[in-house]
PDB file of N, CA and C in Angstrom:
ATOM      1  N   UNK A   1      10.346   2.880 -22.945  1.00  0.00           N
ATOM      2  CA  UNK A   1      10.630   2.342 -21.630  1.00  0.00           C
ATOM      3  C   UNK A   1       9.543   2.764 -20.654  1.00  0.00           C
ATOM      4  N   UNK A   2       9.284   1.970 -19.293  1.00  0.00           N
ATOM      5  CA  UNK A   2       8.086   2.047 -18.969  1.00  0.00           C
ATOM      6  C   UNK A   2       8.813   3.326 -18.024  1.00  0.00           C
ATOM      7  N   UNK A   3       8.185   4.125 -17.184  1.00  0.00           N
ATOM      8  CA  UNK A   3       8.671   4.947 -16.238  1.00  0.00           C
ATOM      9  C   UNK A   3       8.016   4.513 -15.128  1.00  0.00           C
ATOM     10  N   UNK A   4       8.876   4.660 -13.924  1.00  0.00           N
ATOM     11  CA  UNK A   4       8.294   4.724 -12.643  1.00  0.00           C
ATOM     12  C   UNK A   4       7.156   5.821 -12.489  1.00  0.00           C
ATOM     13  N   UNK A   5       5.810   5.938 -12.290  1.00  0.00           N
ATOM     14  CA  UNK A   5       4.994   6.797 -11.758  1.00  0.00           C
ATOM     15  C   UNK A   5       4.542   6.624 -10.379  1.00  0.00           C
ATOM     16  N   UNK A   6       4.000   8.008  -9.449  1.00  0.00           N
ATOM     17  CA  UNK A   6       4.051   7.619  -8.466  1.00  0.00           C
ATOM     18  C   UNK A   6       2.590   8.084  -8.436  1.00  0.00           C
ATOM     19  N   UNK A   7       1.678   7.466  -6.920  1.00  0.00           N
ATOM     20  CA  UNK A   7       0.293   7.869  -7.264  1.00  0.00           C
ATOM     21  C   UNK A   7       0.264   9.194  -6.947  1.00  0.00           C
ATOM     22  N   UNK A   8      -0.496   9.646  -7.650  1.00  0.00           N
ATOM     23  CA  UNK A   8      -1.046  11.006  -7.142  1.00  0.00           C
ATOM     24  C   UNK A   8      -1.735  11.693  -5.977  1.00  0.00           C
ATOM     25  N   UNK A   9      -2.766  10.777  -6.016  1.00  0.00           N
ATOM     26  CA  UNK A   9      -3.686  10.460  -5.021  1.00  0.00           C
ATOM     27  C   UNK A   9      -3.531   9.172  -4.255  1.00  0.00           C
ATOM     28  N   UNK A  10      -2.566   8.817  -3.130  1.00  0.00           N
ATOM     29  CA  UNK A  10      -2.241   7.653  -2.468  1.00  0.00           C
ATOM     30  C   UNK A  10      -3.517   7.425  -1.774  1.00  0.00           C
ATOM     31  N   UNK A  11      -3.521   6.219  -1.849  1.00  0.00           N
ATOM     32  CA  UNK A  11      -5.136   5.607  -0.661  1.00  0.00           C
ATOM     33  C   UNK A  11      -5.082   6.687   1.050  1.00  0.00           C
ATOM     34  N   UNK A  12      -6.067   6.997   1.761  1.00  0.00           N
ATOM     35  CA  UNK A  12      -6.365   7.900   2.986  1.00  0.00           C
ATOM     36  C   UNK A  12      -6.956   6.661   3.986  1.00  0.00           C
ATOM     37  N   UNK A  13      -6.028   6.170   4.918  1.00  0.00           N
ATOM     38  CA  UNK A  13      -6.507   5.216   6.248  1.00  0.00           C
ATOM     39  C   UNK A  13      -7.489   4.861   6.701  1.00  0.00           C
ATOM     40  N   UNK A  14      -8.320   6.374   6.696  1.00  0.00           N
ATOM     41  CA  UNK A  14      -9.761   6.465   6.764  1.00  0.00           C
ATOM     42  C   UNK A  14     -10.866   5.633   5.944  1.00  0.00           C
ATOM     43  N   UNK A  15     -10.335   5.956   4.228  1.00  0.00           N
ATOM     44  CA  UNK A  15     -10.963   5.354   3.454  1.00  0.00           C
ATOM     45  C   UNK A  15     -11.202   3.891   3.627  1.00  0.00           C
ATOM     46  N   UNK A  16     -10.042   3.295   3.715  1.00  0.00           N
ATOM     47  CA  UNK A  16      -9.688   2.005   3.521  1.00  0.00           C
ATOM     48  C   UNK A  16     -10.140   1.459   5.011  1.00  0.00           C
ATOM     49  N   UNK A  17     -10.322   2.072   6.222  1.00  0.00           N
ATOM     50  CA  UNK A  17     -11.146   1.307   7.448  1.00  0.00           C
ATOM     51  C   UNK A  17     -12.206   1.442   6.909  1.00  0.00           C
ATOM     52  N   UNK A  18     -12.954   2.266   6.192  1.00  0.00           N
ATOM     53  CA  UNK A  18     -14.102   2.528   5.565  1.00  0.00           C
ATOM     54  C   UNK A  18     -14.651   1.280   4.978  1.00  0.00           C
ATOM     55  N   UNK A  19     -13.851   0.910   4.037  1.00  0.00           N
ATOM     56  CA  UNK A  19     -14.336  -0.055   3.264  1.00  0.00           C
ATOM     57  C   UNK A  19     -14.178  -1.327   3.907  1.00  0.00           C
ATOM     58  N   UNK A  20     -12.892  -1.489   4.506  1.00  0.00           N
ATOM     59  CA  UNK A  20     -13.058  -2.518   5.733  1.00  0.00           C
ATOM     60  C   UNK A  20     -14.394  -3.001   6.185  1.00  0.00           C
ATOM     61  N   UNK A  21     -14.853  -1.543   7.121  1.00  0.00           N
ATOM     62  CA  UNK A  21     -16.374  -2.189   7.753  1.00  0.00           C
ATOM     63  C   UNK A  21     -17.658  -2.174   6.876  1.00  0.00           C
ATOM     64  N   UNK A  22     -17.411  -1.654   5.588  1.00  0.00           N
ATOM     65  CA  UNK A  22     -18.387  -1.915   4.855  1.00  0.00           C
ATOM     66  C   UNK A  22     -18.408  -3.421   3.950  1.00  0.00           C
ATOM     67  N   UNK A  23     -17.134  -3.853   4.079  1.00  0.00           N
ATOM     68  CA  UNK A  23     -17.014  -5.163   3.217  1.00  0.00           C
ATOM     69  C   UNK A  23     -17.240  -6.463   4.514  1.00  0.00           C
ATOM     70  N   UNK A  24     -16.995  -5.965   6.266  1.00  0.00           N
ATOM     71  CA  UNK A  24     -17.909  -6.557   7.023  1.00  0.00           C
ATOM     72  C   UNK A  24     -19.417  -6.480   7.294  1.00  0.00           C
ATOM     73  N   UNK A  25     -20.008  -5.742   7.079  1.00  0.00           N
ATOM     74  CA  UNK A  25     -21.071  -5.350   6.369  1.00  0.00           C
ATOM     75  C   UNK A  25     -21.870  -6.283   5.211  1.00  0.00           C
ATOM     76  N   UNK A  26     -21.146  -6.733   4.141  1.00  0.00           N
ATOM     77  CA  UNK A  26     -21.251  -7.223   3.643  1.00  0.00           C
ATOM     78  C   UNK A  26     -20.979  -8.905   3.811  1.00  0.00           C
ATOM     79  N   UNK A  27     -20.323  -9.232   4.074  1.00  0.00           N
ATOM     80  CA  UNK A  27     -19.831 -10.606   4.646  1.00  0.00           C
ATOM     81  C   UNK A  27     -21.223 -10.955   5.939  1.00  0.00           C
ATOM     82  N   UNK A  28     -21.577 -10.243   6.724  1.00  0.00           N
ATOM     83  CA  UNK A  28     -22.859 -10.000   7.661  1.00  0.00           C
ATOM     84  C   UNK A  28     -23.858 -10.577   6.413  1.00  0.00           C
ATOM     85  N   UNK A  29     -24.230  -9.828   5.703  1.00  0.00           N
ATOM     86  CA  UNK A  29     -25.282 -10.005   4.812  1.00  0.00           C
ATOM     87  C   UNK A  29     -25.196 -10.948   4.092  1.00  0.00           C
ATOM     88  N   UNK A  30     -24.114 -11.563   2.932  1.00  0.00           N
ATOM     89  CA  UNK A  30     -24.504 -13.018   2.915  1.00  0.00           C
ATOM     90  C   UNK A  30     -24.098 -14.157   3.514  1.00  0.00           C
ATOM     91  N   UNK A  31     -23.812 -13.769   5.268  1.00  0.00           N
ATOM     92  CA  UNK A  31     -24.108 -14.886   6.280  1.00  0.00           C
ATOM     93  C   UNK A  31     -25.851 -15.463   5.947  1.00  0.00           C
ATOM     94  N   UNK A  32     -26.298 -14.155   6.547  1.00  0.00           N
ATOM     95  CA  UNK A  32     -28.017 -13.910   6.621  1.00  0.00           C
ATOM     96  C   UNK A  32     -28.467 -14.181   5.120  1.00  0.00           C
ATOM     97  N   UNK A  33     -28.190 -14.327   4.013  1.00  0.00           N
ATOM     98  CA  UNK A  33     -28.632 -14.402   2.890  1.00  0.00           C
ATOM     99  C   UNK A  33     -28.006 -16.171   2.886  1.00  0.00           C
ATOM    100  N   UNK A  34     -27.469 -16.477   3.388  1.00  0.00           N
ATOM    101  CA  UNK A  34     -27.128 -18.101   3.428  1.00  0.00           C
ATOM    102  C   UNK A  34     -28.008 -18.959   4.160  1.00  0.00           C
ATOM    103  N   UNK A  35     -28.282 -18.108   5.567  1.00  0.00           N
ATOM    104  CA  UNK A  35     -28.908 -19.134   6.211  1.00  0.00           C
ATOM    105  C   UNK A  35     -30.168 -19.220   5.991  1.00  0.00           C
ATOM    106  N   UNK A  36     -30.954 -18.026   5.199  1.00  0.00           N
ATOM    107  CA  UNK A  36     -32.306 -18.090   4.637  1.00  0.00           C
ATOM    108  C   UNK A  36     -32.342 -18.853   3.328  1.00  0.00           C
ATOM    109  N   UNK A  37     -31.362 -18.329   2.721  1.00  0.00           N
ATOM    110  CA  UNK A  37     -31.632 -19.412   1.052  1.00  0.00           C
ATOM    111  C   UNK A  37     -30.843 -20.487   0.496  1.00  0.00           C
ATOM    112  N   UNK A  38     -29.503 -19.879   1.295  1.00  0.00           N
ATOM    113  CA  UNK A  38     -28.409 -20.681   1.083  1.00  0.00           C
ATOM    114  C   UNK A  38     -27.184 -20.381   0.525  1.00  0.00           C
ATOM    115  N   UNK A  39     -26.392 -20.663   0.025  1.00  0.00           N
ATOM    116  CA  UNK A  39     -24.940 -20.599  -0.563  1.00  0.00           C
ATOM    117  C   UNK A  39     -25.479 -19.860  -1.769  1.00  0.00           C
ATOM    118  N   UNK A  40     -24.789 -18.990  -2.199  1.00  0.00           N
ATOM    119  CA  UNK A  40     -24.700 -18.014  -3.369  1.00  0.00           C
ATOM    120  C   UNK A  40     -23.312 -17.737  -3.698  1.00  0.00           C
ATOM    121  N   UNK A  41     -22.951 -18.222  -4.811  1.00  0.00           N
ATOM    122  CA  UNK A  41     -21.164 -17.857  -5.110  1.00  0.00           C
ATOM    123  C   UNK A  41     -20.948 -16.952  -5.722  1.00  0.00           C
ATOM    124  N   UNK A  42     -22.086 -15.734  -5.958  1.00  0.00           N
ATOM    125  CA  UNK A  42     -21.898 -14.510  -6.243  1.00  0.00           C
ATOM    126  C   UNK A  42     -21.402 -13.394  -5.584  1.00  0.00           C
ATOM    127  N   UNK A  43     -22.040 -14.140  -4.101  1.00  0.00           N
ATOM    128  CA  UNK A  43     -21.547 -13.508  -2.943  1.00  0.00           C
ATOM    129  C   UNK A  43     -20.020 -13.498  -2.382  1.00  0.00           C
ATOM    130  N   UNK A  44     -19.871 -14.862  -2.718  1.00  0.00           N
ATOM    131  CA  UNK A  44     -18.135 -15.136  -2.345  1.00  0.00           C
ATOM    132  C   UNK A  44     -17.566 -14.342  -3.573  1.00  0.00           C
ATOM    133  N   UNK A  45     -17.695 -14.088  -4.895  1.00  0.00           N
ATOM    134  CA  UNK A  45     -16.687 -14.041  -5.518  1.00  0.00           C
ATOM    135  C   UNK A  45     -16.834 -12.279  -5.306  1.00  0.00           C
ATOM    136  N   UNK A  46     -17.769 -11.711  -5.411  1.00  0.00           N
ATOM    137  CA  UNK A  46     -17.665 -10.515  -5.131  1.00  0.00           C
ATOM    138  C   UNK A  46     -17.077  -9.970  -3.732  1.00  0.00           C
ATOM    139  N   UNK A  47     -16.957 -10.621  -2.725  1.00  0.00           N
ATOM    140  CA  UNK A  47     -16.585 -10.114  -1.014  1.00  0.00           C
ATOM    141  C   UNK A  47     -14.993 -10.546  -1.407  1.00  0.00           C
ATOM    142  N   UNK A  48     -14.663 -11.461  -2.219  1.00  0.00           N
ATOM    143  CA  UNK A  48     -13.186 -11.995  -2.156  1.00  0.00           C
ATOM    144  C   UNK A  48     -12.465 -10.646  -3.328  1.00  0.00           C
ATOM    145  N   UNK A  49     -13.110 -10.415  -4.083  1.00  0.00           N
ATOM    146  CA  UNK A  49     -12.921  -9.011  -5.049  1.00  0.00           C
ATOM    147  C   UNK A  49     -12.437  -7.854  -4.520  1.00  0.00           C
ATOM    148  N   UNK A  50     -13.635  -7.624  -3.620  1.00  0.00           N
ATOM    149  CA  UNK A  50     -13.729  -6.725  -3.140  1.00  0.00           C
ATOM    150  C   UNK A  50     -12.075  -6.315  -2.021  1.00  0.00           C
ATOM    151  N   UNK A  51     -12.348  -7.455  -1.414  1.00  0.00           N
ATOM    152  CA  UNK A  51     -11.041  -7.528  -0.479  1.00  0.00           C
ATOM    153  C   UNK A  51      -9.548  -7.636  -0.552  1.00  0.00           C
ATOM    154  N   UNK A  52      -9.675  -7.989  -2.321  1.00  0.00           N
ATOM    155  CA  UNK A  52      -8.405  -7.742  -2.767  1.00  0.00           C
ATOM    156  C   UNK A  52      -8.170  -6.597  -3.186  1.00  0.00           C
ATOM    157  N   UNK A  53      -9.538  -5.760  -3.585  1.00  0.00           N
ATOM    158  CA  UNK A  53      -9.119  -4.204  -3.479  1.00  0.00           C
ATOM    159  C   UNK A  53      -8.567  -3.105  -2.297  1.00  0.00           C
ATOM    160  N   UNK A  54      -8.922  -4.124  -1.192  1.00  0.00           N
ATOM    161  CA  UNK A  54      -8.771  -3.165  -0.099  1.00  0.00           C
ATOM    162  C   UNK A  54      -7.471  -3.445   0.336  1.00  0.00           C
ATOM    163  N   UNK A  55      -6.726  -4.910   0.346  1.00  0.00           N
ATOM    164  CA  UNK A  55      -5.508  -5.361   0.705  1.00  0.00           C
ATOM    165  C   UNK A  55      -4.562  -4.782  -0.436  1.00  0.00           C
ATOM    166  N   UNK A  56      -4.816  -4.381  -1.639  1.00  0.00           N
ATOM    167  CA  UNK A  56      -3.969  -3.463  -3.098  1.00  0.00           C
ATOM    168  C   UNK A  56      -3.896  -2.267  -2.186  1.00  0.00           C
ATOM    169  N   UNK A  57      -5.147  -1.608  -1.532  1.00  0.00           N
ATOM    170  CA  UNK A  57      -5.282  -0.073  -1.232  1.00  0.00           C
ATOM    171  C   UNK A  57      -3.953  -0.171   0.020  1.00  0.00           C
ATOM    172  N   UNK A  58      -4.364  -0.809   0.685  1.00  0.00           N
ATOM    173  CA  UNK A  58      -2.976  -0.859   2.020  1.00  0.00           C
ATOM    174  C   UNK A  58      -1.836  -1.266   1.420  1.00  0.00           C
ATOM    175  N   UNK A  59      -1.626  -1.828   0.696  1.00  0.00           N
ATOM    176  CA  UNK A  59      -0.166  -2.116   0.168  1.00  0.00           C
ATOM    177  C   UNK A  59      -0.007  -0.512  -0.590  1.00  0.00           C
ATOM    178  N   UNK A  60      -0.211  -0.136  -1.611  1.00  0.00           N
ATOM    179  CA  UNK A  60      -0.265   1.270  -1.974  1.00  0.00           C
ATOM    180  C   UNK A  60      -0.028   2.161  -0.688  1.00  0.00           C
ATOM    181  N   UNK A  61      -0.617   2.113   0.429  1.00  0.00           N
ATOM    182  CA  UNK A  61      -0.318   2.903   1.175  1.00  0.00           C
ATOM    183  C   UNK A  61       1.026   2.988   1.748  1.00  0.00           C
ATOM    184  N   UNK A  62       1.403   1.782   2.363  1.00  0.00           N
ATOM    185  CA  UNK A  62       2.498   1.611   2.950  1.00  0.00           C
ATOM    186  C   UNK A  62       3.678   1.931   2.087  1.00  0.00           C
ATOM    187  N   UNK A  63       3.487   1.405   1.301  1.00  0.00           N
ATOM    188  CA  UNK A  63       4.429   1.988  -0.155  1.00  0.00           C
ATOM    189  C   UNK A  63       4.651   3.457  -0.157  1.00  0.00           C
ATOM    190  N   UNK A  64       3.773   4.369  -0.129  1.00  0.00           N
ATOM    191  CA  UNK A  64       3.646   5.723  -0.227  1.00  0.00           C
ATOM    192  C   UNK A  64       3.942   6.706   0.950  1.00  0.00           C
ATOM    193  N   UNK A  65       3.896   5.623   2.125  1.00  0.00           N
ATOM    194  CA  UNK A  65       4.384   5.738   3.683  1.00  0.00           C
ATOM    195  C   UNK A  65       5.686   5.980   3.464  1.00  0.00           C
ATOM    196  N   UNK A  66       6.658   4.496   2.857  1.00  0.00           N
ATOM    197  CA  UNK A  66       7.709   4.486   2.714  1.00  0.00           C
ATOM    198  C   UNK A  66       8.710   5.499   1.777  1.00  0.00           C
ATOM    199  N   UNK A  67       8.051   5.826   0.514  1.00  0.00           N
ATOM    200  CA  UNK A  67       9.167   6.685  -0.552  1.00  0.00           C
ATOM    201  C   UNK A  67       8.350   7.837   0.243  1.00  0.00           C
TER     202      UNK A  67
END
């Protein structure tokens, strides 16, 4: 049977604004990497990746807020 585990290490607020402005940061850069060369869908699929890691990290949190 599977067991409930709980994290050990829950995501830190800090972190996760962290990555926030670094994944704006990034979204900045292939604006500027678009309007010089153009559309790159390496760029989208990695910033959309990325951002589902950070929206997992806040859900984890709030979760860990709550129990």
């Amino acid at each position: 049977m599977a067991e409930k585990t709980k994290t050990k290490n829950p995501p830190n607020l800090a972190f996760l604004v962290l990555q926030e402005v670094a994944w704006a940061l990034g979204l900045v850069a292939m604006t500027l990497h678009t309007i010089d060369r153009g559309l790159d869908w390496i760029w989208i699929g990695l910033l959309v990746g990325w951002q589902a890691s950070i929206v997992w990290g806040f859900v984890k949190l709030r979760r860990a807020q709550i129990t």
